[in-house]
C-alpha atoms as a PDB file:
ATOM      1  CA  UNK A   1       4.081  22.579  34.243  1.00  0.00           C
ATOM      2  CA  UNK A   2       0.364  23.227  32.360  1.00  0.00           C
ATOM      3  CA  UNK A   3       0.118  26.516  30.326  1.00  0.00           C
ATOM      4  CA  UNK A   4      -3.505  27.026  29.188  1.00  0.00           C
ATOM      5  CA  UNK A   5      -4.530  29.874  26.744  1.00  0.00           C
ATOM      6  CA  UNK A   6      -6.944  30.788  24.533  1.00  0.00           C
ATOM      7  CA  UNK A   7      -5.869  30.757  20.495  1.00  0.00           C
ATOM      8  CA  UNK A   8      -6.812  34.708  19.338  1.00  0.00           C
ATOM      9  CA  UNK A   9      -7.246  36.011  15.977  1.00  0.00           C
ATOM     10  CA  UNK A  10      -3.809  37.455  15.784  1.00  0.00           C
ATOM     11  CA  UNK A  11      -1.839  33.867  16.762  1.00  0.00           C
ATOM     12  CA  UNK A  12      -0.594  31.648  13.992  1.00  0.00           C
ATOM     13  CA  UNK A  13      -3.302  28.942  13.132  1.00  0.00           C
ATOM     14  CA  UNK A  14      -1.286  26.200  12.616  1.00  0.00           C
ATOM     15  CA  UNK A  15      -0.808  24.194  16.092  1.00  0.00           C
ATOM     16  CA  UNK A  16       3.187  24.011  16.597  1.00  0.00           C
ATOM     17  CA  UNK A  17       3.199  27.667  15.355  1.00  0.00           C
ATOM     18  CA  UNK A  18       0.649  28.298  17.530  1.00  0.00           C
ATOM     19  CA  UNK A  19       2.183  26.902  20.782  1.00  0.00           C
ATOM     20  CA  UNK A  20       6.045  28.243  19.951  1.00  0.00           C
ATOM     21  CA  UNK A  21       4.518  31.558  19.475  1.00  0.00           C
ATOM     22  CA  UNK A  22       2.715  31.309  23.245  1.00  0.00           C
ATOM     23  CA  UNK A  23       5.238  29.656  24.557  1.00  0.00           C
ATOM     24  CA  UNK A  24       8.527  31.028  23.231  1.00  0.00           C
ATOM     25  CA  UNK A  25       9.138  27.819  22.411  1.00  0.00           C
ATOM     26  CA  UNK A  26      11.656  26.793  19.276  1.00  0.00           C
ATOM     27  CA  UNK A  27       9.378  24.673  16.715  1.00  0.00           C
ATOM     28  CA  UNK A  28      11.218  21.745  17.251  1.00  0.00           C
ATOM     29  CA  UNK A  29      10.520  21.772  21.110  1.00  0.00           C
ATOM     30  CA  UNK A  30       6.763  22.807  20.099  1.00  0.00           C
ATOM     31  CA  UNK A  31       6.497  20.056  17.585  1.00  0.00           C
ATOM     32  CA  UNK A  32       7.835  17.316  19.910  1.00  0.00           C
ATOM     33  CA  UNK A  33       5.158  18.523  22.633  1.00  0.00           C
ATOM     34  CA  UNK A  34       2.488  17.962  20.757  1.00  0.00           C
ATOM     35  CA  UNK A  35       3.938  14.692  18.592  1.00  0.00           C
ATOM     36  CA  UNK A  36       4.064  13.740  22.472  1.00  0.00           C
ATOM     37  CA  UNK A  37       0.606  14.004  23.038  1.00  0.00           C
ATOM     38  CA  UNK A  38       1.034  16.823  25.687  1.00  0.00           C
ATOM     39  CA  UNK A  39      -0.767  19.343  23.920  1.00  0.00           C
ATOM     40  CA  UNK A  40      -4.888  19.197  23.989  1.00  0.00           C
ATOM     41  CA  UNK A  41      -7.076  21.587  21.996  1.00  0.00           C
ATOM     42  CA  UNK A  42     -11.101  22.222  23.706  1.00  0.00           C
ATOM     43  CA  UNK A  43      -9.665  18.967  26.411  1.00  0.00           C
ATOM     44  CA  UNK A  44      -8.832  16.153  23.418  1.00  0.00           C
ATOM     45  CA  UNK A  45      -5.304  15.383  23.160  1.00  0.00           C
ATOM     46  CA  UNK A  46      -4.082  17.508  19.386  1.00  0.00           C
ATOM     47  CA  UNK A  47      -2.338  16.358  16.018  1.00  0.00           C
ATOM     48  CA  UNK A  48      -0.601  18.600  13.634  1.00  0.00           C
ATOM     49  CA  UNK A  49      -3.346  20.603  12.273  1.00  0.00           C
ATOM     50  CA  UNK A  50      -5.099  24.541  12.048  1.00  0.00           C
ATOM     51  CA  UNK A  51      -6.595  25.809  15.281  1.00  0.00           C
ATOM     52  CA  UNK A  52      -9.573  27.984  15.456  1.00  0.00           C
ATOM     53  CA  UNK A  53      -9.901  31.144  17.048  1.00  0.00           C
ATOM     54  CA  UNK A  54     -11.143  31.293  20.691  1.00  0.00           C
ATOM     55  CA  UNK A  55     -10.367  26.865  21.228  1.00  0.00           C
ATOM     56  CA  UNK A  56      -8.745  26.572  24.547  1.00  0.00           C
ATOM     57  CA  UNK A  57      -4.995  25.461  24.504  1.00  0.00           C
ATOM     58  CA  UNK A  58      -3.661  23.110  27.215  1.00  0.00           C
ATOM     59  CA  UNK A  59       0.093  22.444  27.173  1.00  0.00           C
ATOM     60  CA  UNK A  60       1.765  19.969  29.625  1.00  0.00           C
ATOM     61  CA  UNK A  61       5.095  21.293  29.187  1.00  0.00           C
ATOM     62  CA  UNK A  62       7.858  18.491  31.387  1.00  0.00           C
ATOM     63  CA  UNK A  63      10.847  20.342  33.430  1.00  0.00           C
ATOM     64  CA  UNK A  64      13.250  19.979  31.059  1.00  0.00           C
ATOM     65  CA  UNK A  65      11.667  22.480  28.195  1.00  0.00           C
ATOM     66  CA  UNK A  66      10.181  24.512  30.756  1.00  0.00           C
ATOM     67  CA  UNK A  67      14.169  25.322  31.830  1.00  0.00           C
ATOM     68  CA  UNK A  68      14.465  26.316  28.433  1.00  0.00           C
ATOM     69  CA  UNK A  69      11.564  28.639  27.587  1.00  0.00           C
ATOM     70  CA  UNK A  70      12.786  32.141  26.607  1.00  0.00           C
ATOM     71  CA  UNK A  71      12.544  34.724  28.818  1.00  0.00           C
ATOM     72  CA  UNK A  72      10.770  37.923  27.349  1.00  0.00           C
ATOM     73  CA  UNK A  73      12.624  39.805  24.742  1.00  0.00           C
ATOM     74  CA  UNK A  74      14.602  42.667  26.309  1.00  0.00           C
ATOM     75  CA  UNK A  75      13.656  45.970  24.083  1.00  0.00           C
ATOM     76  CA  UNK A  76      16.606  48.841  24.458  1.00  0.00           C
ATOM     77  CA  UNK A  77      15.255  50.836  21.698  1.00  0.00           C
ATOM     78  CA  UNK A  78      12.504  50.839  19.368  1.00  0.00           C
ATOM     79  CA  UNK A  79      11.123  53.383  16.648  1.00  0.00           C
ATOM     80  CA  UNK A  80       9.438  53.084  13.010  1.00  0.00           C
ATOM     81  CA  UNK A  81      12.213  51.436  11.654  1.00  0.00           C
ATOM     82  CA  UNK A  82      14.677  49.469  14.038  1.00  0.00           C
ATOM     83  CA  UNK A  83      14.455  47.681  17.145  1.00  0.00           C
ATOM     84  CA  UNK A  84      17.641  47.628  19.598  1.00  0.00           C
ATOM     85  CA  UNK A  85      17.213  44.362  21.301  1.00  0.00           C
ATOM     86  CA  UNK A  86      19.462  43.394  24.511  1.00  0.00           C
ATOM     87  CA  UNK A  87      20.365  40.028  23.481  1.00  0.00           C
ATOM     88  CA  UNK A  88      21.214  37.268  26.360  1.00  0.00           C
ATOM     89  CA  UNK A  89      24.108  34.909  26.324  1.00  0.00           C
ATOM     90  CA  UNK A  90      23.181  31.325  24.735  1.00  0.00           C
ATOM     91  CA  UNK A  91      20.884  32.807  21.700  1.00  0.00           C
ATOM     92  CA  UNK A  92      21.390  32.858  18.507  1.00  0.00           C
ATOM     93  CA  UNK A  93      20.930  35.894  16.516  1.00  0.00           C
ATOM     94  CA  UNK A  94      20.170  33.784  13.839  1.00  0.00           C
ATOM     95  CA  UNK A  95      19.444  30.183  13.196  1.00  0.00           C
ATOM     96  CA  UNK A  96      21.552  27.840  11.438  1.00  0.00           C
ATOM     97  CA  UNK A  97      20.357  24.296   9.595  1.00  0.00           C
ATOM     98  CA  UNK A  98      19.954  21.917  12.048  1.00  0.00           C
ATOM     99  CA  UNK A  99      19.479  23.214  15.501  1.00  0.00           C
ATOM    100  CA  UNK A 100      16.930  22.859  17.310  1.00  0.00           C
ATOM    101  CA  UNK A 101      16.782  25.749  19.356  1.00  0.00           C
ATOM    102  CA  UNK A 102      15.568  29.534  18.790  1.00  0.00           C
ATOM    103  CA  UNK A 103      17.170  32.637  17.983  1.00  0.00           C
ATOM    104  CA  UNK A 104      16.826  36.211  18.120  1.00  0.00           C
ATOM    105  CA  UNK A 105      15.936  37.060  14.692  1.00  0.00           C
ATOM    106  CA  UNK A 106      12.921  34.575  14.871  1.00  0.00           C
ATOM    107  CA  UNK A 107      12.198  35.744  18.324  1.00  0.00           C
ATOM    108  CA  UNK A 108      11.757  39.506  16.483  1.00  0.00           C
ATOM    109  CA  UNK A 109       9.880  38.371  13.642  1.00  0.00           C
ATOM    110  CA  UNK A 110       7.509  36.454  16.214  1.00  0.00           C
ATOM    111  CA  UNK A 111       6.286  38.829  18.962  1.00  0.00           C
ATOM    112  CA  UNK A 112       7.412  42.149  17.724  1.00  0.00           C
ATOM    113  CA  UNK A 113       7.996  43.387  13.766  1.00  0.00           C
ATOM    114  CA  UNK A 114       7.459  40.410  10.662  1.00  0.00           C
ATOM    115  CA  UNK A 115       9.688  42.541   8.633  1.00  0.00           C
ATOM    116  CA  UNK A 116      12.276  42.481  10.940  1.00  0.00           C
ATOM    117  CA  UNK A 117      15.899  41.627   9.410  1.00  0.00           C
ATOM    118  CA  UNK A 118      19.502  41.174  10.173  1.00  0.00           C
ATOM    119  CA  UNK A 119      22.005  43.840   9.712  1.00  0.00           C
ATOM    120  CA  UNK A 120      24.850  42.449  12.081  1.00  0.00           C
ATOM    121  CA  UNK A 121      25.295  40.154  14.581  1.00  0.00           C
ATOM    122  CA  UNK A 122      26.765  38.249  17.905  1.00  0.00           C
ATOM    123  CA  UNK A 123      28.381  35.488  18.912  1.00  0.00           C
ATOM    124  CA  UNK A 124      25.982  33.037  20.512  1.00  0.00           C
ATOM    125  CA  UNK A 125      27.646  33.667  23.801  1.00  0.00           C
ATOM    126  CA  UNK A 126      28.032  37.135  23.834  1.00  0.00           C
ATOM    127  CA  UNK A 127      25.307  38.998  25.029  1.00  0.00           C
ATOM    128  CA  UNK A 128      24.166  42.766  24.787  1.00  0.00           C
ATOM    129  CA  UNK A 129      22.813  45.168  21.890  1.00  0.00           C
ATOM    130  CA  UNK A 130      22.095  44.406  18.501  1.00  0.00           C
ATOM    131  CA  UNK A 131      20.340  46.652  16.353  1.00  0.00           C
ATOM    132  CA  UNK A 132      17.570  45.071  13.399  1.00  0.00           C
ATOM    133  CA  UNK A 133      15.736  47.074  10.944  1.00  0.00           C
ATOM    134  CA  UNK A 134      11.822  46.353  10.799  1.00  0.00           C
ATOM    135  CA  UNK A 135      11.535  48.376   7.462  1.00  0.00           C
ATOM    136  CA  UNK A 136      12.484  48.531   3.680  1.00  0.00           C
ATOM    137  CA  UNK A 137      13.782  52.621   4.801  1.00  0.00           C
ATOM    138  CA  UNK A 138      15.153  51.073   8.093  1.00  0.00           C
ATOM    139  CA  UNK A 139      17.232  48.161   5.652  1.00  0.00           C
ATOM    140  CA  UNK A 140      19.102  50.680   3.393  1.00  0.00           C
ATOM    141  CA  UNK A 141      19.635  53.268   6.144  1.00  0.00           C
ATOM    142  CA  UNK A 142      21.241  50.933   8.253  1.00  0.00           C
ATOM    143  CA  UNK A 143      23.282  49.340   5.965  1.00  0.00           C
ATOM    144  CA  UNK A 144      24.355  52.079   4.120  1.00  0.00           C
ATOM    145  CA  UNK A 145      25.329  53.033   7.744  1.00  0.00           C
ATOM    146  CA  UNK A 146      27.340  49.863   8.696  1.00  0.00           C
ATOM    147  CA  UNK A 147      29.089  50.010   4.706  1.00  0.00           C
ATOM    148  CA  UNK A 148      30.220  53.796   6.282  1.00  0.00           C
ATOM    149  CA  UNK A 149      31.549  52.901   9.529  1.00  0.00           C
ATOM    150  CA  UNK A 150      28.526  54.839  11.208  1.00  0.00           C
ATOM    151  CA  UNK A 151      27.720  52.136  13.622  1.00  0.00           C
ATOM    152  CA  UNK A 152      29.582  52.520  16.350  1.00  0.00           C
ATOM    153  CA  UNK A 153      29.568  49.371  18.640  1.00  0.00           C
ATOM    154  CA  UNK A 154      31.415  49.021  21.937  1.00  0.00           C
ATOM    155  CA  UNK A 155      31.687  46.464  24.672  1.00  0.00           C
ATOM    156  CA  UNK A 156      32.827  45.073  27.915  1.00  0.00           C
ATOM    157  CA  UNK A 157      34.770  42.143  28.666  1.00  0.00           C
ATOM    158  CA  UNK A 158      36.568  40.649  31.522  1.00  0.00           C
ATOM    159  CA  UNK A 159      40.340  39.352  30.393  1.00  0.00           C
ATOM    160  CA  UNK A 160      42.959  36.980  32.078  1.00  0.00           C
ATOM    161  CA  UNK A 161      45.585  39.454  32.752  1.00  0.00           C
ATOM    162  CA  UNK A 162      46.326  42.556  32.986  1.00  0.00           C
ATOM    163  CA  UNK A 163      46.350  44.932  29.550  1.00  0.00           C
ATOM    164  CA  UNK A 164      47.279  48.305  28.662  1.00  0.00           C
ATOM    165  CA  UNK A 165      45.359  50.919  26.084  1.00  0.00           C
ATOM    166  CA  UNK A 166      45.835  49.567  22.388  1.00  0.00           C
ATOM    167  CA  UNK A 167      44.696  49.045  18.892  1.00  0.00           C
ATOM    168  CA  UNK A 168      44.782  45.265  17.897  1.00  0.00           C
ATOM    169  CA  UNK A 169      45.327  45.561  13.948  1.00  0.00           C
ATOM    170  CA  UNK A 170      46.054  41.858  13.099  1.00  0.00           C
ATOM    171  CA  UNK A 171      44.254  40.394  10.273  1.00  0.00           C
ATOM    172  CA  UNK A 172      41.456  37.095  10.860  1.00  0.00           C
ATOM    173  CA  UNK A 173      41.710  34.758   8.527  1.00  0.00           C
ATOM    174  CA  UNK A 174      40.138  31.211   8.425  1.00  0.00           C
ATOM    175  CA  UNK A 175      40.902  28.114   9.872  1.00  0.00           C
ATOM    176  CA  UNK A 176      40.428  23.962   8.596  1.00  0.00           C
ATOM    177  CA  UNK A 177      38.005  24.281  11.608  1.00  0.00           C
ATOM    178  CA  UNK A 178      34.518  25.733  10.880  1.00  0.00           C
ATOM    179  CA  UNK A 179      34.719  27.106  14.167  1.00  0.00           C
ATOM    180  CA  UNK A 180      37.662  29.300  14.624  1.00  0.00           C
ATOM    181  CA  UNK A 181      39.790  32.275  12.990  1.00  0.00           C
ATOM    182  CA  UNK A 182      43.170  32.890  13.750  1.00  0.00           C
ATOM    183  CA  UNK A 183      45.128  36.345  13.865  1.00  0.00           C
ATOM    184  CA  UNK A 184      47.552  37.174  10.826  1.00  0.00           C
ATOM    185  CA  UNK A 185      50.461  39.817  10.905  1.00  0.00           C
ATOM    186  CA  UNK A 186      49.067  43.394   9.758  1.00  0.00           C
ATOM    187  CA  UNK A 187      51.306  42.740   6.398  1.00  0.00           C
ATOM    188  CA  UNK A 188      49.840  39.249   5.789  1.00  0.00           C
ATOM    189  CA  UNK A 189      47.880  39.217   2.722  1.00  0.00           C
ATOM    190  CA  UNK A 190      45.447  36.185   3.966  1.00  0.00           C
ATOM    191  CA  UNK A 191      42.625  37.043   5.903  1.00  0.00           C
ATOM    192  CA  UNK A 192      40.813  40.331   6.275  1.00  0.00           C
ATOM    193  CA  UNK A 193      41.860  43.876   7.759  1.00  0.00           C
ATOM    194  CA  UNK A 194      40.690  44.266  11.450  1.00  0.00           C
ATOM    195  CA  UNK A 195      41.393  47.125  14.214  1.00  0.00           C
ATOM    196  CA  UNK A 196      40.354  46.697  17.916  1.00  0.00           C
ATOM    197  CA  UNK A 197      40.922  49.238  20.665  1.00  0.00           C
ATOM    198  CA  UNK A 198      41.253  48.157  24.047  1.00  0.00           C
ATOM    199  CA  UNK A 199      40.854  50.572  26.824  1.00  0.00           C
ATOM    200  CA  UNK A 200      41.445  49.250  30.878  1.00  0.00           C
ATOM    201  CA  UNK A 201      38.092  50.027  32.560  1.00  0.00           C
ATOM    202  CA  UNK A 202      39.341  49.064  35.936  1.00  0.00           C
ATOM    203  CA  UNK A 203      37.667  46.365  38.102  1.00  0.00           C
ATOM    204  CA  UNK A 204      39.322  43.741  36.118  1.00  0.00           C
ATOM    205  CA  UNK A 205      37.104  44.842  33.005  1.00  0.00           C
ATOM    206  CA  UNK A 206      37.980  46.701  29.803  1.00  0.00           C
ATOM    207  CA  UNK A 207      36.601  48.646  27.087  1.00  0.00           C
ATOM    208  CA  UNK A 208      36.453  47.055  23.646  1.00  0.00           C
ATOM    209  CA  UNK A 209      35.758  49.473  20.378  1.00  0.00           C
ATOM    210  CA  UNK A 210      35.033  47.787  16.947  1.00  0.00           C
ATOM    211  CA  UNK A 211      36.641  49.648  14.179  1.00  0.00           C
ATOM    212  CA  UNK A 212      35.920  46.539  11.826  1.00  0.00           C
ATOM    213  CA  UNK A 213      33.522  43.770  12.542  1.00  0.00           C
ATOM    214  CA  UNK A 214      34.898  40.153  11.365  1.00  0.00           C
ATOM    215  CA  UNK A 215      33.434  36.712  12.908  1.00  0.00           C
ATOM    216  CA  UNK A 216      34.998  36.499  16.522  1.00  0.00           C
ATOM    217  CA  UNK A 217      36.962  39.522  15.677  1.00  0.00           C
ATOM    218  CA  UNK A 218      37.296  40.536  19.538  1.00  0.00           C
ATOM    219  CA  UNK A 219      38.250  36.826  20.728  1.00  0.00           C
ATOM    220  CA  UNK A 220      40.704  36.084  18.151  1.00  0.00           C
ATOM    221  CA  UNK A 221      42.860  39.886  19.012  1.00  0.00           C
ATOM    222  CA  UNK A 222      42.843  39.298  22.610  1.00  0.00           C
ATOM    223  CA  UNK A 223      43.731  35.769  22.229  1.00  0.00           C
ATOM    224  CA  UNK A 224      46.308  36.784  20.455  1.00  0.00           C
ATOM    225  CA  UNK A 225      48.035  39.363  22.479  1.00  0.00           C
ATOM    226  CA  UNK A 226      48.049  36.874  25.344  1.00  0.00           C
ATOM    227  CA  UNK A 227      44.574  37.889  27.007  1.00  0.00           C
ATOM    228  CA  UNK A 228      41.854  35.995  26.271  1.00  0.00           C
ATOM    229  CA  UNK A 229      38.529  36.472  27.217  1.00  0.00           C
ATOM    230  CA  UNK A 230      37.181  34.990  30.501  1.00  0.00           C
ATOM    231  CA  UNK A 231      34.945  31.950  29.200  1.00  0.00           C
ATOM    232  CA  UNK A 232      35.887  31.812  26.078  1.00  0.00           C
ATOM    233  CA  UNK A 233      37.444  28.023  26.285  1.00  0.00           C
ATOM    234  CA  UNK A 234      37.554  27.757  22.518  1.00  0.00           C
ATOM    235  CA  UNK A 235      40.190  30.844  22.206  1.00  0.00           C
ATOM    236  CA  UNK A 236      42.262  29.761  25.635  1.00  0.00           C
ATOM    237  CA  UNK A 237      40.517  31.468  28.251  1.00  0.00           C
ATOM    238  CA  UNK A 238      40.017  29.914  31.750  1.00  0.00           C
ATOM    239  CA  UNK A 239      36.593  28.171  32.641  1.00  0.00           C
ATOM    240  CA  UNK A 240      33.383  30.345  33.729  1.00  0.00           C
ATOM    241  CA  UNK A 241      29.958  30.428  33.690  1.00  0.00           C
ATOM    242  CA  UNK A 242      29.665  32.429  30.641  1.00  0.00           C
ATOM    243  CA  UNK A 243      31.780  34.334  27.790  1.00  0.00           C
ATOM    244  CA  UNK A 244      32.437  37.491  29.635  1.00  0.00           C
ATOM    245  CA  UNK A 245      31.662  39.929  26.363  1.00  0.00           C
ATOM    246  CA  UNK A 246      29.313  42.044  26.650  1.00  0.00           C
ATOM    247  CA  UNK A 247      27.424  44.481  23.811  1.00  0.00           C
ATOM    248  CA  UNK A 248      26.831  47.288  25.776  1.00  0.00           C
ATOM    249  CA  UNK A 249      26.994  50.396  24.041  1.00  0.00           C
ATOM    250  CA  UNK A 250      25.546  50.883  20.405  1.00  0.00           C
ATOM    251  CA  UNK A 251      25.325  54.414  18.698  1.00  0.00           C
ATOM    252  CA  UNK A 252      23.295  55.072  15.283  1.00  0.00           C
ATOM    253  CA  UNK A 253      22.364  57.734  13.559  1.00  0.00           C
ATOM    254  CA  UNK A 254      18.397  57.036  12.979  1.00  0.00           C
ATOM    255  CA  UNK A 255      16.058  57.476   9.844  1.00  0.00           C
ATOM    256  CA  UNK A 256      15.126  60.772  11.425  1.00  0.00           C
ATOM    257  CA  UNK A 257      18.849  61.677  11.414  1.00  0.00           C
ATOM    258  CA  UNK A 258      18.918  62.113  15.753  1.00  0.00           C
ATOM    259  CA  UNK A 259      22.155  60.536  16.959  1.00  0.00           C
ATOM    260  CA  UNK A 260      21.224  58.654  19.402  1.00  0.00           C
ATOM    261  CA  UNK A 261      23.364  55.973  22.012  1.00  0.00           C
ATOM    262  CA  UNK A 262      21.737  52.802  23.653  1.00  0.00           C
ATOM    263  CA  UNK A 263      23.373  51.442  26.348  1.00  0.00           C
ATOM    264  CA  UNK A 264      22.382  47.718  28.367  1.00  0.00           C
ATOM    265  CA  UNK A 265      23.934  47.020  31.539  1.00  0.00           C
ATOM    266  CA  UNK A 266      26.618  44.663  31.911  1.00  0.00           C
ATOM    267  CA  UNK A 267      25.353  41.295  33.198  1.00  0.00           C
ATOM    268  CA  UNK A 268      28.412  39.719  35.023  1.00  0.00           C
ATOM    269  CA  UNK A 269      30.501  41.042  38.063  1.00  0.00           C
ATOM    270  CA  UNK A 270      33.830  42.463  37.335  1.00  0.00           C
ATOM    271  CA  UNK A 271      37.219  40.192  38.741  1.00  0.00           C
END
């Protein structure tokens, strides 16, 4: 696939900034298109280098980046100080040392608000809301919020079995592997304090509520009571496409002090 553009005054100067900004491209995958030679600035093939404003950008991007190149960001919300962002399954909300491949944060920083930050976050494989302050007033309102329980998050998720209404209040504590948690007994004094309520939905789907918000908080609680997640391999559920957990529901109080509820559809069937 070609992608031509024109560099403009407001695009990064340096090449590989350039062409992941244009693109949506991680800088690794724009560095290695243009350390391939299959980048050309005013038609001569392009090193490393600054790019002036108004030189026509060819990119010969091959099939197996193109796959890869970010759809546009999906914007739930959006005022002076906070963007609401519909995240998809398989980004990062932020990057870690050593991959390769973008995230959301960077993504934000990128094409919408430079000051953009992180105040919370999802799993790489969960999709759905996640709210990021683009301002110093947006940073300690928000957090101030989150330290007060005031951000109320709520999702969907399709689970192997059957489950009644309940709060989950076992405690996540760490594991020898990086990757997991495991759940502790309420009493256990390991790990950290943790309360899930589960609600049926219906269809095969329930409600999830956060009352706390520890790393894999909802996978390790459902795991535990015998009702993992759909997808979610690494806690016991069976094989699908995706992890079926879903971010749909976020309500904040904003700097103006409106309440205010965004909500993203849910992306996979119910079953």
């Amino acid at each position: 696939m070609k992608r031509l553009f024109r560099a403009a005054s407001g695009d990064p100067s340096q090449l590989v900034a350039l062409v992941a900004s244009r693109l949506r491209l991680s800088p690794y995958d724009a560095g290695r298109l243009v350390r391939e030679g299959r980048v050309e600035v005013n038609g001569r093939r392009a090193q490393e280098g600054v790019v002036a404003t108004g030189a026509r950008v060819a990119v010969f991007v091959p099939d197996e980046v193109a796959s890869d190149m970010a759809a546009p960001l999906v914007v739930a919300y959006r005022d002076r100080d906070c963007v609401v962002i519909d995240k998809p399954a398989g980004l990062r909300t932020q990057g870690v040392r050593g991959d390769a491949h973008d995230d959301l944060l960077g993504r934000v920083q990128r094409e919408l608000a430079r000051d953009a930050s992180l105040l919370h976050r999802l799993d790489r494989d969960t999709s759905g809301l996640v709210l990021i302050p683009t301002s110093d007033r947006g940073r300690a309102w928000f957090a101030a919020a989150l330290e007060r329980g005031d951000l109320e998050r709520r999702y969907v998720a399709q689970l192997d079995g059957a489950v009644g209404a309940q709060t989950i209040a076992l405690r996540i504590g760490r594991t020898s592997d990086p990757r997991r948690r495991v759940a502790l007994p309420e009493n256990d004094p390991a790990g950290e304090a943790a309360a899930t309520r589960v609600e049926p939905m219906g269809d095969g789907l329930v409600r999830l509520v956060l009352q706390t918000g520890r790393t894999h908080q909802l996978r390790v609680h459902l795991a535990a009571i015998g009702h993992p997640i759909v997808g979610d391999v690494l806690y016991g559920g069976r094989a699908a496409p995706r992890l079926m957990l879903h971010a749909d529901e976020l309500t904040f109080i904003d700097v103006g002090g409106v309440r205010r509820t965004v909500r993203a559809p849910c992306p996979f069937p119910s079953g």
